[in-house]
PDB file of N, CA and C in Angstrom:
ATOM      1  N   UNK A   1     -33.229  -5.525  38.169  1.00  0.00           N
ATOM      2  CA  UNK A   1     -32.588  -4.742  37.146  1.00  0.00           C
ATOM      3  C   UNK A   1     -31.120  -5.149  37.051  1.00  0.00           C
ATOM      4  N   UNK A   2     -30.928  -5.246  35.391  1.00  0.00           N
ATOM      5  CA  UNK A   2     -29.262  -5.607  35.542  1.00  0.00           C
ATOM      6  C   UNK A   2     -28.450  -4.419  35.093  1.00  0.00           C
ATOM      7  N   UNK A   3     -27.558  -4.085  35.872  1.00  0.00           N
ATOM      8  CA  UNK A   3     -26.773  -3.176  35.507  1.00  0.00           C
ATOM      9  C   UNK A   3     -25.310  -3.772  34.982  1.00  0.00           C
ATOM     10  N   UNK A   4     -25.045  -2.902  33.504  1.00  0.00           N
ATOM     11  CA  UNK A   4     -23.810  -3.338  32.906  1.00  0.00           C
ATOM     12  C   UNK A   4     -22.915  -2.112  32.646  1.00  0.00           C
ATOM     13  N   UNK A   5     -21.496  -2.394  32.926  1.00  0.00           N
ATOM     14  CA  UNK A   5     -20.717  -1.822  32.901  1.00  0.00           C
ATOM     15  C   UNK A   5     -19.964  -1.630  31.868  1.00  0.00           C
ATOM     16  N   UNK A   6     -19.943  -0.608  31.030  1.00  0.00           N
ATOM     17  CA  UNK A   6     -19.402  -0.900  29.599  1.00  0.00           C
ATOM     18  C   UNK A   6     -18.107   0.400  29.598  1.00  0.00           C
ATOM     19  N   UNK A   7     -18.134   1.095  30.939  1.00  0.00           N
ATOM     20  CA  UNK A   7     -16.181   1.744  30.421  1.00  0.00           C
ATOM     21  C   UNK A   7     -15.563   1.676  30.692  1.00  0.00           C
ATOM     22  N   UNK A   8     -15.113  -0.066  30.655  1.00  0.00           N
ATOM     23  CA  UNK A   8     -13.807  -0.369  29.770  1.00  0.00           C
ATOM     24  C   UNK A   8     -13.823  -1.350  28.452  1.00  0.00           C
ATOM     25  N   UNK A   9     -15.139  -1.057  28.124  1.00  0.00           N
ATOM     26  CA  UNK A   9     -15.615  -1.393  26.331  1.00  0.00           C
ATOM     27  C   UNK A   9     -14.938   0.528  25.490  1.00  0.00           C
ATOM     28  N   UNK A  10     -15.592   1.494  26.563  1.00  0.00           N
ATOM     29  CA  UNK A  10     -15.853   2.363  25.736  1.00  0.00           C
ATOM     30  C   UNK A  10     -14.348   2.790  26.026  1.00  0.00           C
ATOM     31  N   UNK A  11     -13.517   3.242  27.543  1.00  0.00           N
ATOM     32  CA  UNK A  11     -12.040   3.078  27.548  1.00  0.00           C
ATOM     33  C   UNK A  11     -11.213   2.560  26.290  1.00  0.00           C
ATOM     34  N   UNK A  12     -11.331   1.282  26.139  1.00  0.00           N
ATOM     35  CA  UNK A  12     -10.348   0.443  24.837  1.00  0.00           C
ATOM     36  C   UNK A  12     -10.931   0.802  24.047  1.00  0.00           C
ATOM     37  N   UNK A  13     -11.748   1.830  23.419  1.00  0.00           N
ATOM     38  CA  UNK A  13     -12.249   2.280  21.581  1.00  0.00           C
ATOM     39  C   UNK A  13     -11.443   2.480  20.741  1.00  0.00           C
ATOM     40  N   UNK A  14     -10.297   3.908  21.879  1.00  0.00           N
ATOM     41  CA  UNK A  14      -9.124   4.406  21.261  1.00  0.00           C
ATOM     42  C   UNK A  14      -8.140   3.550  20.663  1.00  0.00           C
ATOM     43  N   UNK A  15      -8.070   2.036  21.916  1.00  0.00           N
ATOM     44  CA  UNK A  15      -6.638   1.214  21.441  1.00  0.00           C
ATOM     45  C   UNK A  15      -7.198   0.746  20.480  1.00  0.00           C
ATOM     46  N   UNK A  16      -8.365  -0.095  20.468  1.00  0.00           N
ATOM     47  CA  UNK A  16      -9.041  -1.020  19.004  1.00  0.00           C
ATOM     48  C   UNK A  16      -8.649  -0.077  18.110  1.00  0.00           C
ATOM     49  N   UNK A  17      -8.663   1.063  17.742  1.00  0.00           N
ATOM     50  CA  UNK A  17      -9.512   1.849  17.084  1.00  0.00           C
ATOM     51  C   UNK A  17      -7.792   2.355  16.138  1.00  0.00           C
ATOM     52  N   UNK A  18      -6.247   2.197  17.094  1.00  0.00           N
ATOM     53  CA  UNK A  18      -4.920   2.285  16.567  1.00  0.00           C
ATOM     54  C   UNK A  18      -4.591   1.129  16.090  1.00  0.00           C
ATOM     55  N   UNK A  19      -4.530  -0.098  16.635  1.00  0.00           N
ATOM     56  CA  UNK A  19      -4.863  -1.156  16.382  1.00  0.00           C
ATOM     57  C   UNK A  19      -5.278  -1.614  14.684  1.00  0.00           C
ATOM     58  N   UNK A  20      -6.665  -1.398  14.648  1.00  0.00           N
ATOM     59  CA  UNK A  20      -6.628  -1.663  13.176  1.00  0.00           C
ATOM     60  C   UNK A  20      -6.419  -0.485  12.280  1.00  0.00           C
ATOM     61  N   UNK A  21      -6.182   0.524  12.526  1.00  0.00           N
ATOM     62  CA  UNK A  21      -5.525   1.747  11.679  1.00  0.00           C
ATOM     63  C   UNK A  21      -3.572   1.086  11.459  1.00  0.00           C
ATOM     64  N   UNK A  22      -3.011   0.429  12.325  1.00  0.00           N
ATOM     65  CA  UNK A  22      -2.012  -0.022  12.245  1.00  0.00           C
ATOM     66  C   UNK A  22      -1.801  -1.423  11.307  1.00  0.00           C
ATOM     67  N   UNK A  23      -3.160  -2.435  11.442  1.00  0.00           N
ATOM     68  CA  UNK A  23      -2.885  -3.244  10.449  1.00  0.00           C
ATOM     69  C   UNK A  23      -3.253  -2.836   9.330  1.00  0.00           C
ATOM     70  N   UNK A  24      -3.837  -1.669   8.965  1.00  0.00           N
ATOM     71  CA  UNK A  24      -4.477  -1.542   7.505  1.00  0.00           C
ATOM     72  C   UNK A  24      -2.813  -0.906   7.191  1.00  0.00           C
ATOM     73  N   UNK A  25      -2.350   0.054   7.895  1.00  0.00           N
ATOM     74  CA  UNK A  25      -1.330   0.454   7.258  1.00  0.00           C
ATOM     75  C   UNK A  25      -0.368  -0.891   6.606  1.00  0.00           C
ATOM     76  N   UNK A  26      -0.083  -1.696   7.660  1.00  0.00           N
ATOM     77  CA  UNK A  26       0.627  -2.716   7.509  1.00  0.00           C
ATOM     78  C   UNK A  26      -0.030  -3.240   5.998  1.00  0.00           C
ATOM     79  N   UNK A  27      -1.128  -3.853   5.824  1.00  0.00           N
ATOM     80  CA  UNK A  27      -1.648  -4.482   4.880  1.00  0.00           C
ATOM     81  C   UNK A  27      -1.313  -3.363   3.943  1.00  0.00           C
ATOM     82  N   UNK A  28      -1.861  -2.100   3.215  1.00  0.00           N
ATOM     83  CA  UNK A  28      -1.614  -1.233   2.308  1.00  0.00           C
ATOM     84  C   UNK A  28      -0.249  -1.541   1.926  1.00  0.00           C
ATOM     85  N   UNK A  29       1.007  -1.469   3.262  1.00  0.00           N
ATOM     86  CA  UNK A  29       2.442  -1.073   2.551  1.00  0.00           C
ATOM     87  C   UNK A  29       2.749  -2.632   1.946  1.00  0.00           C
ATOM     88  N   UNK A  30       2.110  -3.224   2.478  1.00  0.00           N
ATOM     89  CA  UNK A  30       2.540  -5.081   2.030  1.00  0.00           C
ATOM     90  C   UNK A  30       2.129  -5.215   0.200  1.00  0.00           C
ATOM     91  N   UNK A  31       0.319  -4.721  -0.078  1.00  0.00           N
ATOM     92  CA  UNK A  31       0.038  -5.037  -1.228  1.00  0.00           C
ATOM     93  C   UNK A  31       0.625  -4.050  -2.380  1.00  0.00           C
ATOM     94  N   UNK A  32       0.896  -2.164  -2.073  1.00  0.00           N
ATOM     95  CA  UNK A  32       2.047  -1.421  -2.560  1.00  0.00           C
ATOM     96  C   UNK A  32       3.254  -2.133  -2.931  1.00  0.00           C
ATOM     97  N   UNK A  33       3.908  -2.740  -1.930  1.00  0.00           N
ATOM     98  CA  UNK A  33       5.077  -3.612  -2.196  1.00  0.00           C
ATOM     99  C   UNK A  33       4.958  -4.920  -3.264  1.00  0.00           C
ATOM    100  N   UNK A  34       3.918  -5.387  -3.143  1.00  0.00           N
ATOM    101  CA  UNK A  34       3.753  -6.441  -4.264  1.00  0.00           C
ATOM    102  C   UNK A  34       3.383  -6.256  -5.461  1.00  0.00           C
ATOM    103  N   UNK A  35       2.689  -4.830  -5.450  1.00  0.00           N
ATOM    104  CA  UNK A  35       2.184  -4.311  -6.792  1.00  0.00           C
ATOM    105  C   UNK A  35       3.648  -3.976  -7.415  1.00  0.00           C
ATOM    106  N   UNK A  36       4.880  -3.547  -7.126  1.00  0.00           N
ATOM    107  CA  UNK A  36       6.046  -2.839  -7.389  1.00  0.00           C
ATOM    108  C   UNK A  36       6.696  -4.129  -7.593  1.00  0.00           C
ATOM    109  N   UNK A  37       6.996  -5.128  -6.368  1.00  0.00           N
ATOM    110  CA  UNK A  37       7.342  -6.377  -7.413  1.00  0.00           C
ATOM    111  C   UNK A  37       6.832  -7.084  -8.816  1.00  0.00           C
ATOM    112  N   UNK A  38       5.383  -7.015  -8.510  1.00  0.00           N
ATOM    113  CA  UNK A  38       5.356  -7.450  -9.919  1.00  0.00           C
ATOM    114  C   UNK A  38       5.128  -6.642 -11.392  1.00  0.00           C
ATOM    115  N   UNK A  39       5.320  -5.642 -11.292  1.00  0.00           N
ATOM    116  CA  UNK A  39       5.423  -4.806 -12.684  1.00  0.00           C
ATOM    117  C   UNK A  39       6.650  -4.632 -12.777  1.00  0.00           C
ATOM    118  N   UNK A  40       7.550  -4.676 -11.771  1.00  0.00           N
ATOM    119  CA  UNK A  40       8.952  -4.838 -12.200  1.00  0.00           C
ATOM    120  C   UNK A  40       9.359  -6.133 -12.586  1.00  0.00           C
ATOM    121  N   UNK A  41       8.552  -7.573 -12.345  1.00  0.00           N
ATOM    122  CA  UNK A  41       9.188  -8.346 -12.982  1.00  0.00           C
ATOM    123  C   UNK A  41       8.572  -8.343 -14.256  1.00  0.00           C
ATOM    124  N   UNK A  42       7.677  -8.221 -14.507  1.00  0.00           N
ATOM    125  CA  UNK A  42       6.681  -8.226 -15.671  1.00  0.00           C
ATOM    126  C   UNK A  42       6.951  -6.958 -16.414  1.00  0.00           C
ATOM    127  N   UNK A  43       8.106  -6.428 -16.307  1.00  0.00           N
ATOM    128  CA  UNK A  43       7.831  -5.213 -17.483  1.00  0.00           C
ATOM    129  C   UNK A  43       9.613  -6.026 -18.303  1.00  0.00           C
ATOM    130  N   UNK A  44       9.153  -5.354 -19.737  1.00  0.00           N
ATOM    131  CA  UNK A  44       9.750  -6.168 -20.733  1.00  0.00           C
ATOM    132  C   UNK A  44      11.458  -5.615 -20.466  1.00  0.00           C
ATOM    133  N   UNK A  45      12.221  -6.307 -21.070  1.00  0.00           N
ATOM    134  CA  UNK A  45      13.415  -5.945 -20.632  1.00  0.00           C
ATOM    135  C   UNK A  45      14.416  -6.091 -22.167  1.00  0.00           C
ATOM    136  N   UNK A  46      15.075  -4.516 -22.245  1.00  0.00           N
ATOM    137  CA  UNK A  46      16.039  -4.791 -23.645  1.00  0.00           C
ATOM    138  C   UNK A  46      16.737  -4.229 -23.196  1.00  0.00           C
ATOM    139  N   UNK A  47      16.884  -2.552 -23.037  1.00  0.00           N
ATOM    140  CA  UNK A  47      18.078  -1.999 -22.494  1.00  0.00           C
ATOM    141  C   UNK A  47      18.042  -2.288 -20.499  1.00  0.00           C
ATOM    142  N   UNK A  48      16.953  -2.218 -20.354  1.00  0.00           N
ATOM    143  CA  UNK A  48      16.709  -2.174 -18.582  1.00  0.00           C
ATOM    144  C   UNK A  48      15.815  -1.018 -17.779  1.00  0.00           C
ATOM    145  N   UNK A  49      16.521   0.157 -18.652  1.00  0.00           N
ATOM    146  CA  UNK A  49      16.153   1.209 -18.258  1.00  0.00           C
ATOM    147  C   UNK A  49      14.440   1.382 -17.579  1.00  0.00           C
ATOM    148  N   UNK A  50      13.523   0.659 -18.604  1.00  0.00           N
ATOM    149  CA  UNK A  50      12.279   0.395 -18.346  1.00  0.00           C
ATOM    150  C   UNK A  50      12.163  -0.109 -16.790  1.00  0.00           C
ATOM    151  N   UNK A  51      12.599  -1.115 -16.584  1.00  0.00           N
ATOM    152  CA  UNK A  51      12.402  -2.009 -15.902  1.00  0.00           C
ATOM    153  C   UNK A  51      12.789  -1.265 -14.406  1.00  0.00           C
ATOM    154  N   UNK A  52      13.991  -0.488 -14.186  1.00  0.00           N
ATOM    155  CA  UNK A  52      14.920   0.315 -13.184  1.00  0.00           C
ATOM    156  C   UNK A  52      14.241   1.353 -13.323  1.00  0.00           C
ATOM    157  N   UNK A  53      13.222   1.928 -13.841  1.00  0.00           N
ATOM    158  CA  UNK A  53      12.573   3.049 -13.373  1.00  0.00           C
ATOM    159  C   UNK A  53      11.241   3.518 -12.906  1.00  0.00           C
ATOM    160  N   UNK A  54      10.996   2.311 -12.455  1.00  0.00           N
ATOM    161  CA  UNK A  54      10.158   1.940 -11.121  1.00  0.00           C
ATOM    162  C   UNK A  54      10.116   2.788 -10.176  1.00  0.00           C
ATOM    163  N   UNK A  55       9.019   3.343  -9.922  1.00  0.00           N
ATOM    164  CA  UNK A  55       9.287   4.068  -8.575  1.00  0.00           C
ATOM    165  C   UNK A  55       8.311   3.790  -6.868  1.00  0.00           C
ATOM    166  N   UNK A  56       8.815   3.450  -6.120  1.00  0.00           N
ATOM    167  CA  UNK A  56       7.432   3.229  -4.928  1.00  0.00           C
ATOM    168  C   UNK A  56       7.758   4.074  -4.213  1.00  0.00           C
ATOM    169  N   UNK A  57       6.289   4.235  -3.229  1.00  0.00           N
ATOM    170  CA  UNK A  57       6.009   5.344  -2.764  1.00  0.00           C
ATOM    171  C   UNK A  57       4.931   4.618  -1.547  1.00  0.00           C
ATOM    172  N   UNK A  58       5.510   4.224  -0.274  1.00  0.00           N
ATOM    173  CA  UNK A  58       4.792   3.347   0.668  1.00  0.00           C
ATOM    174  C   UNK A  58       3.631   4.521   1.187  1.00  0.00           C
ATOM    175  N   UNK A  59       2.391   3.780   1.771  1.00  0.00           N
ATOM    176  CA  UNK A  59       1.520   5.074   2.333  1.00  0.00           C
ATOM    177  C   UNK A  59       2.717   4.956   3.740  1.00  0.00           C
ATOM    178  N   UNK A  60       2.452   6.168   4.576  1.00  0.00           N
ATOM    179  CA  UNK A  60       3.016   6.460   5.588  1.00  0.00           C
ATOM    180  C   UNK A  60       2.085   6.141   6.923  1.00  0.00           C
ATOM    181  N   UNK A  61       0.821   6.363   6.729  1.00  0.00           N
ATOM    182  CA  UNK A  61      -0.051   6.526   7.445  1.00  0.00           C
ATOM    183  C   UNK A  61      -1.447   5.637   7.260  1.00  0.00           C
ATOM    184  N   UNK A  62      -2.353   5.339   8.278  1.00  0.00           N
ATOM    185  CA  UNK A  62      -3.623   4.338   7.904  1.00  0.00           C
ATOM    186  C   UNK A  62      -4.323   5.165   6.520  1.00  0.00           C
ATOM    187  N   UNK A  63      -4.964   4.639   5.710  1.00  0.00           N
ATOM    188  CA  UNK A  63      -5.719   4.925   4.901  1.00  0.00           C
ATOM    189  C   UNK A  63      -5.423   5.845   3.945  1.00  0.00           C
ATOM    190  N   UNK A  64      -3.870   5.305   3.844  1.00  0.00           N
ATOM    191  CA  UNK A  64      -3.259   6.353   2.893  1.00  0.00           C
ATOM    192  C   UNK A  64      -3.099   5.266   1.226  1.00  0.00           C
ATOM    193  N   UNK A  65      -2.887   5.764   0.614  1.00  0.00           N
ATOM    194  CA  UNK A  65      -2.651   4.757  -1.031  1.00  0.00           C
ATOM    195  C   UNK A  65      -1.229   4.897  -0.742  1.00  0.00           C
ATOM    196  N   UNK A  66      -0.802   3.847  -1.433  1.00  0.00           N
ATOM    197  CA  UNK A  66       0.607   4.086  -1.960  1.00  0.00           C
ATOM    198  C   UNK A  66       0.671   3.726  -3.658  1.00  0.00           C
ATOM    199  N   UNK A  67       1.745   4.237  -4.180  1.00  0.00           N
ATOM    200  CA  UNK A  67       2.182   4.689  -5.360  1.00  0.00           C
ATOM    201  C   UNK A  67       3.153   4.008  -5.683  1.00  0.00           C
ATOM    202  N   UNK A  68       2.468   3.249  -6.867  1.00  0.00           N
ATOM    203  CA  UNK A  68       3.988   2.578  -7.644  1.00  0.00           C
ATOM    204  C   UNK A  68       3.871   3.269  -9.264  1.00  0.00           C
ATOM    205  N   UNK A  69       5.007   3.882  -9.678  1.00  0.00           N
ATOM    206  CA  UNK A  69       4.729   4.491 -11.008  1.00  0.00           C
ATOM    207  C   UNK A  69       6.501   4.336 -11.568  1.00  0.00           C
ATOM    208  N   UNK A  70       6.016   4.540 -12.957  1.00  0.00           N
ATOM    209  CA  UNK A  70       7.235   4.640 -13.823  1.00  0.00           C
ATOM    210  C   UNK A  70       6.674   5.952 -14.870  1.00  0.00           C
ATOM    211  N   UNK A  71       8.233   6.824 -15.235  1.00  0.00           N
ATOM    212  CA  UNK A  71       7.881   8.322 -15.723  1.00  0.00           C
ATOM    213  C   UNK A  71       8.656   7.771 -17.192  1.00  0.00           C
ATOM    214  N   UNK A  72       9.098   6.507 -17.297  1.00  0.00           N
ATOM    215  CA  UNK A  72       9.826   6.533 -18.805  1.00  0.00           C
ATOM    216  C   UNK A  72       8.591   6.924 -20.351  1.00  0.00           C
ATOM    217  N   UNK A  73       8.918   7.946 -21.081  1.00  0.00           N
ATOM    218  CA  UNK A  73       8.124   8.760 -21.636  1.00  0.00           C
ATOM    219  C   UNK A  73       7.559   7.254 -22.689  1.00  0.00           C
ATOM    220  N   UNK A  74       8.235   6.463 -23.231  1.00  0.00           N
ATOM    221  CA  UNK A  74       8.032   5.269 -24.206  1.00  0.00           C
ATOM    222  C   UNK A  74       6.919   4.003 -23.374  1.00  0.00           C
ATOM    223  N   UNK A  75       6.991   4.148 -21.826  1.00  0.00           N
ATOM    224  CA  UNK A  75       6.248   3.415 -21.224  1.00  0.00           C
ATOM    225  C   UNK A  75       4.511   2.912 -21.533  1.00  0.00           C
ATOM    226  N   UNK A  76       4.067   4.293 -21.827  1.00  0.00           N
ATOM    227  CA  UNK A  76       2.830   3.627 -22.472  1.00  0.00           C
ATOM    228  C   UNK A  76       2.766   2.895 -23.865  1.00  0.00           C
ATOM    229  N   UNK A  77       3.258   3.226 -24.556  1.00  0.00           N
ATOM    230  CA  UNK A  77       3.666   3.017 -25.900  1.00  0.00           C
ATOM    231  C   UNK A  77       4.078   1.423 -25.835  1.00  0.00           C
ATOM    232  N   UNK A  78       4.748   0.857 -24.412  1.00  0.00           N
ATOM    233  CA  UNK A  78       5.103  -0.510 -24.069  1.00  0.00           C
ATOM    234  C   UNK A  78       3.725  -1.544 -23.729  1.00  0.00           C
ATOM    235  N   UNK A  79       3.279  -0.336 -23.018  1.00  0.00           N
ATOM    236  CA  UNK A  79       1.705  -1.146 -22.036  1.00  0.00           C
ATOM    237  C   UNK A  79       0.285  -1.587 -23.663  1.00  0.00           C
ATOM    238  N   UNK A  80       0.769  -0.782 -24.504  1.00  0.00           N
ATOM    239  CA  UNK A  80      -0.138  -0.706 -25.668  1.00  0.00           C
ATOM    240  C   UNK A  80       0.039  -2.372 -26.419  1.00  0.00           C
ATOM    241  N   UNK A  81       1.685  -2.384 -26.320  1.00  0.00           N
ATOM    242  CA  UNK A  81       2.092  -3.674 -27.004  1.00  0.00           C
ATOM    243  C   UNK A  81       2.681  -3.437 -28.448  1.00  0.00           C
TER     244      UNK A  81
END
């Protein structure tokens, strides 16, 4: 009979388990951040105002969204064309 020893598989669950809750955060705040670069370069520019009222909003935590938005009231009216 073989006997296998598996706790310190089941011990390290917790660290694996912060571990990739820490890179997802990482990854989320990275692609948040790129979504906010590029609608700020890509949004049209006359007075600015459009463009400077960008807002981000990083997740804080694993498996959180983050938020990139603009509240300028003419903004959809821009996205229409």
């Amino acid at each position: 009979m073989i006997k296998i020893d598996l706790s310190e598989i089941i011990a390290a669950k917790p660290i694996v388990a912060n571990m990739v809750a820490d890179a997802e955060l990482e990854a989320a705040k990275k692609i948040t951040q790129d979504v906010y670069k590029n609608v700020v370069h890509a949004s049209p520019v006359d007075t600015n105002k459009f463009r400077q009222s960008w807002q981000i909003v990083e997740p804080t935590a694993a498996f959180q969204d983050g938020q990139v938005y603009n509240n300028v009231p003419y903004g959809p009216a821009l996205a229409k064309g």
